[in-house]
N, C-alpha and C. Protein backbone atom coordinates (compact mmCIF):
# COMPACT_ATOMS: atom_id res chain seq x y z
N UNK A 1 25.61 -6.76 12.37
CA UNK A 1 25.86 -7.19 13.73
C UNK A 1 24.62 -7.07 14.61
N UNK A 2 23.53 -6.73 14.18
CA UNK A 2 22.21 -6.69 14.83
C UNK A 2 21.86 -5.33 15.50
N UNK A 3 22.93 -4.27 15.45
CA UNK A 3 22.76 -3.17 16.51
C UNK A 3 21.74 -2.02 15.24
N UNK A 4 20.90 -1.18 16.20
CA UNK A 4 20.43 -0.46 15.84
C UNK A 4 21.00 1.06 15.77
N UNK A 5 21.00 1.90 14.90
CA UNK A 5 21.52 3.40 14.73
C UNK A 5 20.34 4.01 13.71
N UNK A 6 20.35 5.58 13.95
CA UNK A 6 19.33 6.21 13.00
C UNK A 6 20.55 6.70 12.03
N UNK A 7 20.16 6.58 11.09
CA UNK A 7 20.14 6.97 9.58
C UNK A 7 19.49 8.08 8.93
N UNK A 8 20.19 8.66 7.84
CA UNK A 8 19.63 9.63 6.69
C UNK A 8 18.98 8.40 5.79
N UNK A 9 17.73 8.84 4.89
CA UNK A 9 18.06 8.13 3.70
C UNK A 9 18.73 8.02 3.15
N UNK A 10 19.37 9.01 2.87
CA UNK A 10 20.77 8.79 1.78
C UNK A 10 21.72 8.27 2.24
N UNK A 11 21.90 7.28 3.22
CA UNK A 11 22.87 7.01 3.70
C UNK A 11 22.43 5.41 3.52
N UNK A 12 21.33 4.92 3.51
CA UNK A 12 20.93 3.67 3.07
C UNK A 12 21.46 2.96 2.16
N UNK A 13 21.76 1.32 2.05
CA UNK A 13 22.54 0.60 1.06
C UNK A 13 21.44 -0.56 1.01
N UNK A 14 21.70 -0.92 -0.49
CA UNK A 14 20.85 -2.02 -0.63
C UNK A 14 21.01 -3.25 0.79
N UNK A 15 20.35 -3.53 0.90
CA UNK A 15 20.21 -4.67 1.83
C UNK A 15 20.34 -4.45 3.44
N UNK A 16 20.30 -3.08 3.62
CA UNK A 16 20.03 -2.36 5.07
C UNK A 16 18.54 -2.92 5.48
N UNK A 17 18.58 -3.01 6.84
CA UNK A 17 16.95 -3.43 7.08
C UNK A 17 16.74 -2.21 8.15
N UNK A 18 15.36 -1.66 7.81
CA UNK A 18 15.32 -0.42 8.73
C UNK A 18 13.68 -0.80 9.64
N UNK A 19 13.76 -0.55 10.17
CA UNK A 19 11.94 -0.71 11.30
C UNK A 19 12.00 0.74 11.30
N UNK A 20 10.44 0.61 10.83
CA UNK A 20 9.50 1.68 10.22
C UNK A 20 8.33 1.92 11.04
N UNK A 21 8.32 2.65 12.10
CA UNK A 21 6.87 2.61 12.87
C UNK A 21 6.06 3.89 12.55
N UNK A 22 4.72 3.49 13.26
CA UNK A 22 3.44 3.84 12.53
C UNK A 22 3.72 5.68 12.38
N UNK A 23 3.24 6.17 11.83
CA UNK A 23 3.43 7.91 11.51
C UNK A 23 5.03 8.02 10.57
N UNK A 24 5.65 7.12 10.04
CA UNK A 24 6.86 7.41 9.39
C UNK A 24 6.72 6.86 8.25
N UNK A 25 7.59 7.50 7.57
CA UNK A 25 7.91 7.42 6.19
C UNK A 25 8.80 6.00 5.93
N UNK A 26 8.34 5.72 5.13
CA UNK A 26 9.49 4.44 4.34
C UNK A 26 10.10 5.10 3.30
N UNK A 27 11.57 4.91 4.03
CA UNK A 27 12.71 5.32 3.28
C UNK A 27 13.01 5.13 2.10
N UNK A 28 12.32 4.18 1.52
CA UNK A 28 13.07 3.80 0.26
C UNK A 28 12.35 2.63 -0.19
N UNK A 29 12.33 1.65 -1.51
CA UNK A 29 11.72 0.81 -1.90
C UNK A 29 12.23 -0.71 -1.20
N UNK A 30 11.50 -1.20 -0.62
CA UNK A 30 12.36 -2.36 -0.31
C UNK A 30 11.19 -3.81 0.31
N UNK A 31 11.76 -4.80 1.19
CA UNK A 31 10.84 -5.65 0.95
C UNK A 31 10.43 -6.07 2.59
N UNK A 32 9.26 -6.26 2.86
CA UNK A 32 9.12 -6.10 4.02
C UNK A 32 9.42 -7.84 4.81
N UNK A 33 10.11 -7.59 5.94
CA UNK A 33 10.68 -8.62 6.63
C UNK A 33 10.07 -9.16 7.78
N UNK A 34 9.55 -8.47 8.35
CA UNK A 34 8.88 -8.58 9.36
C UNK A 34 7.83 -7.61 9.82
N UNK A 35 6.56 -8.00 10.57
CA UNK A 35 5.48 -7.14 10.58
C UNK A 35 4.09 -7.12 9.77
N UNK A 36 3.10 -6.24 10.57
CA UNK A 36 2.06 -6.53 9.37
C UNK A 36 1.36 -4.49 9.75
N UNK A 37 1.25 -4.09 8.75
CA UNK A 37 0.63 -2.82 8.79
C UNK A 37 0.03 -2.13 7.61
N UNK A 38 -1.02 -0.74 8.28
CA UNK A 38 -1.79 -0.53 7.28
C UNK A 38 -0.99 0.72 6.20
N UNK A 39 -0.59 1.01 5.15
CA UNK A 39 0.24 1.92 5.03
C UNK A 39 -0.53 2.53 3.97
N UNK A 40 -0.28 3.96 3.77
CA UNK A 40 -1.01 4.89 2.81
C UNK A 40 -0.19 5.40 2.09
N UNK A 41 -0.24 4.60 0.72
CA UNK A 41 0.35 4.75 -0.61
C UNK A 41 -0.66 5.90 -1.80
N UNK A 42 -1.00 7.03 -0.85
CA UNK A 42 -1.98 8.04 -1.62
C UNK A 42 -0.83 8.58 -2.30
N UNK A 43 0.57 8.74 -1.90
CA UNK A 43 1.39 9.64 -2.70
C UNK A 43 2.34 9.17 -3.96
N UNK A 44 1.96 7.86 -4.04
CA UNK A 44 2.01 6.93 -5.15
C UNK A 44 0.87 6.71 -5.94
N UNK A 45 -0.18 6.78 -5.38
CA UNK A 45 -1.18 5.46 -6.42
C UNK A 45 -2.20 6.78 -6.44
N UNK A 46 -1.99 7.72 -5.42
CA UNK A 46 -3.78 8.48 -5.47
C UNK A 46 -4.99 7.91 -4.98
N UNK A 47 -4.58 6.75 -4.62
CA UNK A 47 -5.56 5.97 -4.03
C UNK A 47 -5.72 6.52 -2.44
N UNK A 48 -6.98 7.18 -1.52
CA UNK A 48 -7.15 7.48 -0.89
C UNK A 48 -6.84 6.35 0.37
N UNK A 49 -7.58 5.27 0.08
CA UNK A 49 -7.96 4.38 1.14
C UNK A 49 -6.51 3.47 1.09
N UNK A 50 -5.83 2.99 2.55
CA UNK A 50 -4.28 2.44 3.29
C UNK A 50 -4.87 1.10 2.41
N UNK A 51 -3.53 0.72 2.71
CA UNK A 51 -3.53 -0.93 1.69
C UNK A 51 -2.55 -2.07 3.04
N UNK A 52 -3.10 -2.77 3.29
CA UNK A 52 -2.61 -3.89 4.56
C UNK A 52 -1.09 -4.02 3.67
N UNK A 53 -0.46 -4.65 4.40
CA UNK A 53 1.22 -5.01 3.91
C UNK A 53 1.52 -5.52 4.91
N UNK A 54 2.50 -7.17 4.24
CA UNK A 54 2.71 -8.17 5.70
C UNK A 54 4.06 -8.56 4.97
N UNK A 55 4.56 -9.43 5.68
CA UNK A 55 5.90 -10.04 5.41
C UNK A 55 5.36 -11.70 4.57
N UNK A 56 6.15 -12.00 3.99
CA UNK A 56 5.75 -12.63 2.83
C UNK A 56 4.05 -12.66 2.08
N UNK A 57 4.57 -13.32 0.80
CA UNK A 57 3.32 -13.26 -0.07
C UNK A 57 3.05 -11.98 -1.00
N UNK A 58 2.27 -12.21 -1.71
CA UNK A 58 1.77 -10.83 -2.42
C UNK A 58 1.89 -9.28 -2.07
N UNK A 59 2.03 -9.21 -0.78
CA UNK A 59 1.97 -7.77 -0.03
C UNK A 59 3.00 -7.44 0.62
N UNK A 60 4.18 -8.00 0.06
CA UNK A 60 5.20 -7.32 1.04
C UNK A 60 6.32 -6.49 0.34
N UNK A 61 6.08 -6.00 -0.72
CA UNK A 61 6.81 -4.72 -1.06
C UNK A 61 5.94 -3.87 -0.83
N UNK A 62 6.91 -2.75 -0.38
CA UNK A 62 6.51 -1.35 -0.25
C UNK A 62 7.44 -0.11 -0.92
N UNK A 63 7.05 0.68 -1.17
CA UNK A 63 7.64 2.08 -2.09
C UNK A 63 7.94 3.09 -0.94
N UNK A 64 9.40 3.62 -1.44
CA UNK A 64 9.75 4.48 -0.87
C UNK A 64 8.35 5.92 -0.87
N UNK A 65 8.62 6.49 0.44
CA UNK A 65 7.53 7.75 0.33
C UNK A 65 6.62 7.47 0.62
N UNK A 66 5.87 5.94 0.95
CA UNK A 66 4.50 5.93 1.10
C UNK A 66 5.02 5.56 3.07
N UNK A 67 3.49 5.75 3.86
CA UNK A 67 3.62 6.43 5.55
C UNK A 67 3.12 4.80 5.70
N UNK A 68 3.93 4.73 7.01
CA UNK A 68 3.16 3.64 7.77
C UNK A 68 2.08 4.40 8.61
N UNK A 69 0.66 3.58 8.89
CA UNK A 69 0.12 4.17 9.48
C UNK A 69 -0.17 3.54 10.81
N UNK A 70 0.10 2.24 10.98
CA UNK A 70 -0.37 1.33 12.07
C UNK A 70 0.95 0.75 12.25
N UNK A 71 1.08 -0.04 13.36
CA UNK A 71 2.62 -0.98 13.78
C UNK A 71 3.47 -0.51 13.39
N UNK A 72 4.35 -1.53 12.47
CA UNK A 72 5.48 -1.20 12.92
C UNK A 72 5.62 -2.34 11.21
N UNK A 73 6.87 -1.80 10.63
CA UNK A 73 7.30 -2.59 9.41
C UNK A 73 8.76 -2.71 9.54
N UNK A 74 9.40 -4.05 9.69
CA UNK A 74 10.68 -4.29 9.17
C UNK A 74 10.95 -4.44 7.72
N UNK A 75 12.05 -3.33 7.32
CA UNK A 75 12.26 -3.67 5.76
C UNK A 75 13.40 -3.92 5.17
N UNK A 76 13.61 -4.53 4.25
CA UNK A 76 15.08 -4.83 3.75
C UNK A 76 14.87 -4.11 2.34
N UNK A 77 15.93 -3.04 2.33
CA UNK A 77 16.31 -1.88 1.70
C UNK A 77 16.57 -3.10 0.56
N UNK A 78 15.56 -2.56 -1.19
CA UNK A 78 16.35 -3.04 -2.42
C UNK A 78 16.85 -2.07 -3.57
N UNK A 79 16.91 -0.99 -3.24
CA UNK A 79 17.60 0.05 -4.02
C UNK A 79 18.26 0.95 -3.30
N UNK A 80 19.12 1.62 -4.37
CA UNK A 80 20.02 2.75 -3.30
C UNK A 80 19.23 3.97 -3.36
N UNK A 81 19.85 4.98 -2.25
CA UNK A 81 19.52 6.30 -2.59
C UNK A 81 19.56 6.85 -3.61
N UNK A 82 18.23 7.25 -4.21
CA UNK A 82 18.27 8.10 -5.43
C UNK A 82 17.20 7.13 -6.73
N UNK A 83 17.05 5.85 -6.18
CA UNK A 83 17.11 5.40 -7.20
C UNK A 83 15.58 4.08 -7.54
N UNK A 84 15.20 5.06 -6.17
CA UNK A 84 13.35 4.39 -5.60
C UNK A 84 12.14 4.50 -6.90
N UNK A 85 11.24 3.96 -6.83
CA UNK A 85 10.45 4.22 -7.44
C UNK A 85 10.07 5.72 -8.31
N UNK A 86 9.54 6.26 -7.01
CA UNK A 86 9.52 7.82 -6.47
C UNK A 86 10.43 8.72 -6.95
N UNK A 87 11.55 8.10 -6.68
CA UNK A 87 12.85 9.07 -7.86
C UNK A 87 12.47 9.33 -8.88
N UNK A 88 12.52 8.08 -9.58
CA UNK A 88 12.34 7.83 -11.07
C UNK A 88 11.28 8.57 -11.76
N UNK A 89 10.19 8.58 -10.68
CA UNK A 89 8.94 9.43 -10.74
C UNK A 89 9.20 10.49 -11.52
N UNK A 90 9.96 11.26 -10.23
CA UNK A 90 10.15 12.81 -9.99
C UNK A 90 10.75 13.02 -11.33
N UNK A 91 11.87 12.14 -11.46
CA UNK A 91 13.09 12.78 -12.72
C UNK A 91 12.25 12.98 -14.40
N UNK A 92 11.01 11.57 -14.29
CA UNK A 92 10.56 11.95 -15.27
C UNK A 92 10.09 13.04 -15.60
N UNK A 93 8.98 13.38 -14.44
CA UNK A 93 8.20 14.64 -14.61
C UNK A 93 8.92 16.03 -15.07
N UNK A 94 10.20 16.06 -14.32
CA UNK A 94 11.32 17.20 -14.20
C UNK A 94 12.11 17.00 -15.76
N UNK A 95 11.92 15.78 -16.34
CA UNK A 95 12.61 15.54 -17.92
C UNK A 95 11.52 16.11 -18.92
N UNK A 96 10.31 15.96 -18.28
CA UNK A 96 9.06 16.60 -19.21
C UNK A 96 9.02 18.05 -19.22
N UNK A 97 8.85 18.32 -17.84
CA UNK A 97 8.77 19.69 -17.71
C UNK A 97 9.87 21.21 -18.41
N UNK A 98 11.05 20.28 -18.74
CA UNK A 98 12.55 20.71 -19.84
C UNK A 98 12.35 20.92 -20.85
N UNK A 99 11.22 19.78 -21.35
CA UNK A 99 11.32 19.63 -22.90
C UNK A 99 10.44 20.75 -23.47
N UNK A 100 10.53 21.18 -24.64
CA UNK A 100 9.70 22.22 -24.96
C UNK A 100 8.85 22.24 -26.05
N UNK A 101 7.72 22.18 -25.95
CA UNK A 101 6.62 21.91 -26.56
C UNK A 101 6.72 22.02 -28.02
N UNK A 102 6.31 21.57 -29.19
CA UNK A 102 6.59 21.98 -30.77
C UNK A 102 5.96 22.56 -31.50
């Protein structure tokens, strides 16, 4: 219906669109709709230096966990809670860290 409310992440559903301004976190993996900004995906890639991200074309997904740093990003949520990039990450590491060496 167009109205705006704040949200948990976990309360996010595929196809939620959330505006993401500069110093915040992106909630979740999803595809950017509107906007153009510089965002720092160091906690994904390790890559020090922000990577531009615009609404259509090559650059408009973004990963849950990585910061906007400039403007402002509209995004349309494509996974649920739990189930981001970044999750998947974590669970591996936490499936490694179980297993026990031979």
């Amino acid at each position: 219906d167009g109205s705006e409310e704040m949200l948990n992440s976990s309360e996010l559903k595929i196809g939620d669109i959330v505006l993401v301004k500069a110093g915040e976190l992106i909630p979740n993996d999803g595809e950017i709709i509107e906007g153009t900004a510089s965002v720092d995906e160091s906690a994904i890639t390790g890559e020090s230096a922000p990577v531009m991200r615009e609404a259509g074309g090559d650059f408009s997904s973004v990963t849950g966990g990585t910061t906007v740093l400039t403007d402002f990003l509209k995004i349309k949520i494509l996974v649920g809670a739990g189930e981001s990039f970044l999750d998947k990450m974590i669970n591996i590491v936490e499936g490694a860290a179980r297993q026990k060496t031979p």
